[in-house]
N, C-alpha and C. Protein backbone atom coordinates (compact mmCIF):
# COMPACT_ATOMS: atom_id res chain seq x y z
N UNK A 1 94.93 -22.02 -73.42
CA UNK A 1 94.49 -22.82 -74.55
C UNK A 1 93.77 -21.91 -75.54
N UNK A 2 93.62 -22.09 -76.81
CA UNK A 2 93.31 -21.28 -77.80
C UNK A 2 91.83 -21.22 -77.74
N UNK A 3 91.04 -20.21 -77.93
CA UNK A 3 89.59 -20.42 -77.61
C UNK A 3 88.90 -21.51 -78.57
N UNK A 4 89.41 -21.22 -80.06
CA UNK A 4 89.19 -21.84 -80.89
C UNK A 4 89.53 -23.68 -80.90
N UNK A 5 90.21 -23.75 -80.41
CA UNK A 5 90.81 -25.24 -79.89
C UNK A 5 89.63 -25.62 -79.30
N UNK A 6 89.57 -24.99 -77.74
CA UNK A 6 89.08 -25.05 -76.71
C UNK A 6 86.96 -25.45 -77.20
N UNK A 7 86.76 -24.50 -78.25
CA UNK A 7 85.14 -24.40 -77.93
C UNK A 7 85.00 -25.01 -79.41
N UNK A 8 85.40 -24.85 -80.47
CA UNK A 8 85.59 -25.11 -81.71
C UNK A 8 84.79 -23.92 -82.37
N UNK A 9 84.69 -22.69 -81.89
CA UNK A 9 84.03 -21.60 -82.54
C UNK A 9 85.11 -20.68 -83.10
N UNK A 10 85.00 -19.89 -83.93
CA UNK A 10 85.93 -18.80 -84.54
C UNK A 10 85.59 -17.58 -83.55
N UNK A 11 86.90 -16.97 -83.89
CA UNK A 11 87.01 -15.51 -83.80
C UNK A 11 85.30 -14.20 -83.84
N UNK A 12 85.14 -14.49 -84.83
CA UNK A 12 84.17 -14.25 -85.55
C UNK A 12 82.75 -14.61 -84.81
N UNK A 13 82.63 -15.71 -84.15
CA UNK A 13 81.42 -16.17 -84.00
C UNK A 13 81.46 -16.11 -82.77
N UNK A 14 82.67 -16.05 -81.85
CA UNK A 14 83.10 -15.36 -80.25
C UNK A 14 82.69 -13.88 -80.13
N UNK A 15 82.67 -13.49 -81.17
CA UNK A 15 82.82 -11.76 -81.24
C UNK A 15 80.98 -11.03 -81.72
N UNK A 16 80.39 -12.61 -82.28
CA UNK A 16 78.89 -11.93 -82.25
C UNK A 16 78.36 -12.47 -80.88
N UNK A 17 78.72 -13.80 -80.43
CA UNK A 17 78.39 -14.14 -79.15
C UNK A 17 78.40 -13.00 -78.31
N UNK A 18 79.75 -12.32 -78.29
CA UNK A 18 79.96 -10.99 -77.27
C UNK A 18 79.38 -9.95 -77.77
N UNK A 19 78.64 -9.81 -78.51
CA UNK A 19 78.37 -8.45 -78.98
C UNK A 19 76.75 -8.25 -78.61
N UNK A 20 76.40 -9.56 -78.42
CA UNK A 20 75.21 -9.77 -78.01
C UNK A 20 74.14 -10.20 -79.29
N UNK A 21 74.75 -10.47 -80.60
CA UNK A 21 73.80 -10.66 -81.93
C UNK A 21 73.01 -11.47 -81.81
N UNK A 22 71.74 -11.85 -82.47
CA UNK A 22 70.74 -12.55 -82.37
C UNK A 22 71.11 -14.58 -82.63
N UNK A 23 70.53 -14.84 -82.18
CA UNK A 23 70.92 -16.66 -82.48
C UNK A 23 70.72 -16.33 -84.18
N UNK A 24 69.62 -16.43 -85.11
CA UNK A 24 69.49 -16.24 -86.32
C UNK A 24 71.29 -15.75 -86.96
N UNK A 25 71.77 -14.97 -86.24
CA UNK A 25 73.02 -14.05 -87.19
C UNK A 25 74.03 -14.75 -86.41
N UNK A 26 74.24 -15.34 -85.33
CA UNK A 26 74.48 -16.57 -84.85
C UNK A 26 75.16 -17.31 -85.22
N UNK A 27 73.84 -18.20 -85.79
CA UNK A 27 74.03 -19.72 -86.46
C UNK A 27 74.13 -19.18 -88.16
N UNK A 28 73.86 -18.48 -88.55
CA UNK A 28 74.10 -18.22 -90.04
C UNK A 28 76.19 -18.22 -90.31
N UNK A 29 76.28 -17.23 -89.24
CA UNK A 29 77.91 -17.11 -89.44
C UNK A 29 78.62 -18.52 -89.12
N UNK A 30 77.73 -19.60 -88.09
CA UNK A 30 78.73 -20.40 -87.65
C UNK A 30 78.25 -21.50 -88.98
N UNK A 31 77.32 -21.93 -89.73
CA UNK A 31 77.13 -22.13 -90.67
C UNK A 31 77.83 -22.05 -91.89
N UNK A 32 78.17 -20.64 -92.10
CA UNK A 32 79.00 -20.75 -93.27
C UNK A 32 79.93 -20.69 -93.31
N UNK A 33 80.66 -20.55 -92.03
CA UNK A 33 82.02 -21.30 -91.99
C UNK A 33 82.53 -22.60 -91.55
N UNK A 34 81.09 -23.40 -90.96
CA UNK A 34 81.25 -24.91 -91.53
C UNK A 34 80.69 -25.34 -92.39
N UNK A 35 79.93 -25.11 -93.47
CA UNK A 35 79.13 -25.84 -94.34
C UNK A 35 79.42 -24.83 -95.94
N UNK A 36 79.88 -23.74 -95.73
CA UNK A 36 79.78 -22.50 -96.91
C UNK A 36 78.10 -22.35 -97.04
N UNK A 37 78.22 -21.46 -98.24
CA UNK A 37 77.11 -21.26 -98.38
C UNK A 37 76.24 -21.78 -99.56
N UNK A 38 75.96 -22.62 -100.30
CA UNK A 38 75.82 -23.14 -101.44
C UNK A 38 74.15 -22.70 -102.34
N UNK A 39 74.72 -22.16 -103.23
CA UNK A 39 73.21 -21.67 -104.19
C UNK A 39 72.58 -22.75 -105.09
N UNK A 40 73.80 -23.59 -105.50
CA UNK A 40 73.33 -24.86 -106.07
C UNK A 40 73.32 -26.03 -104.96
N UNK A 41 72.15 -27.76 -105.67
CA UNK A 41 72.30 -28.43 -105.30
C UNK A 41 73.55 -29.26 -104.92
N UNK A 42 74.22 -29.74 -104.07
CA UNK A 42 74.94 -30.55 -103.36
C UNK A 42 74.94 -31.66 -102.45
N UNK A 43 75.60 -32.81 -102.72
CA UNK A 43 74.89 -33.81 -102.00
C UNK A 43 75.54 -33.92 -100.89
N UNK A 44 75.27 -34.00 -99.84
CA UNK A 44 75.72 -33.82 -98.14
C UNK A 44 76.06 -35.41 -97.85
N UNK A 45 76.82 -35.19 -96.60
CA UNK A 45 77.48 -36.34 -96.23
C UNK A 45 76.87 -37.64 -96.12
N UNK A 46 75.44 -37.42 -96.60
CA UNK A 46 74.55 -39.22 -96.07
C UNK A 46 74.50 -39.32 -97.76
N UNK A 47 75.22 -38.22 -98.81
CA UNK A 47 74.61 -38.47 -99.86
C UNK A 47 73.70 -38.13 -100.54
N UNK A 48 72.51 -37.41 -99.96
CA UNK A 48 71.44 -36.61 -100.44
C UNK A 48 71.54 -35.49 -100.82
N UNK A 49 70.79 -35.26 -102.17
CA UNK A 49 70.90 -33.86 -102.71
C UNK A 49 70.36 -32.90 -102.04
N UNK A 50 70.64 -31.76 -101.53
CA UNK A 50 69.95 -30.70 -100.89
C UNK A 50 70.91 -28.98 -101.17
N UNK A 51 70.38 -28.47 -100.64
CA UNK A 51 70.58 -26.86 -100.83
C UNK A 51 70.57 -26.28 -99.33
N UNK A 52 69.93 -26.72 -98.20
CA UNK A 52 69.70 -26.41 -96.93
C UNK A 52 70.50 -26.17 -96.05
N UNK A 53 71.65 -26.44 -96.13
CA UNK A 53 72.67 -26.47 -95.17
C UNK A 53 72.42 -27.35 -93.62
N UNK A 54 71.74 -28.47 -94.14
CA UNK A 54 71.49 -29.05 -93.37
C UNK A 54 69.73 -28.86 -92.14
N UNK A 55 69.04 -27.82 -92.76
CA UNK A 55 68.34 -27.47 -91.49
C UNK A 55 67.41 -28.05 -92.21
């Protein structure tokens, strides 16, 4: 089964997991490849304006 299927993580975010990178560099990569990275305001899925990426 595809890992990516399987865990819903990328390539990418398997490969800092294995590399041993910090949670911080972590969750930033798995972040912006679900959320991007946004410099302006955007209103998120409940509707609210924010910039946070959720945190």
């Amino acid at each position: 089964m595809n890992e990516k299927i399987k865990y819903g993580l990328s390539a990418a975010v398997l490969a800092l997991i294995g590399a041993g990178a910090s949670a911080p560099e972590i969750l930033d990569q798995f972040l912006d490849e679900k959320e991007g990275n946004h410099t302006t305001a955007y209103r998120d899925g409940a509707g609210i304006w924010t910039i946070c990426r959720g945190a």
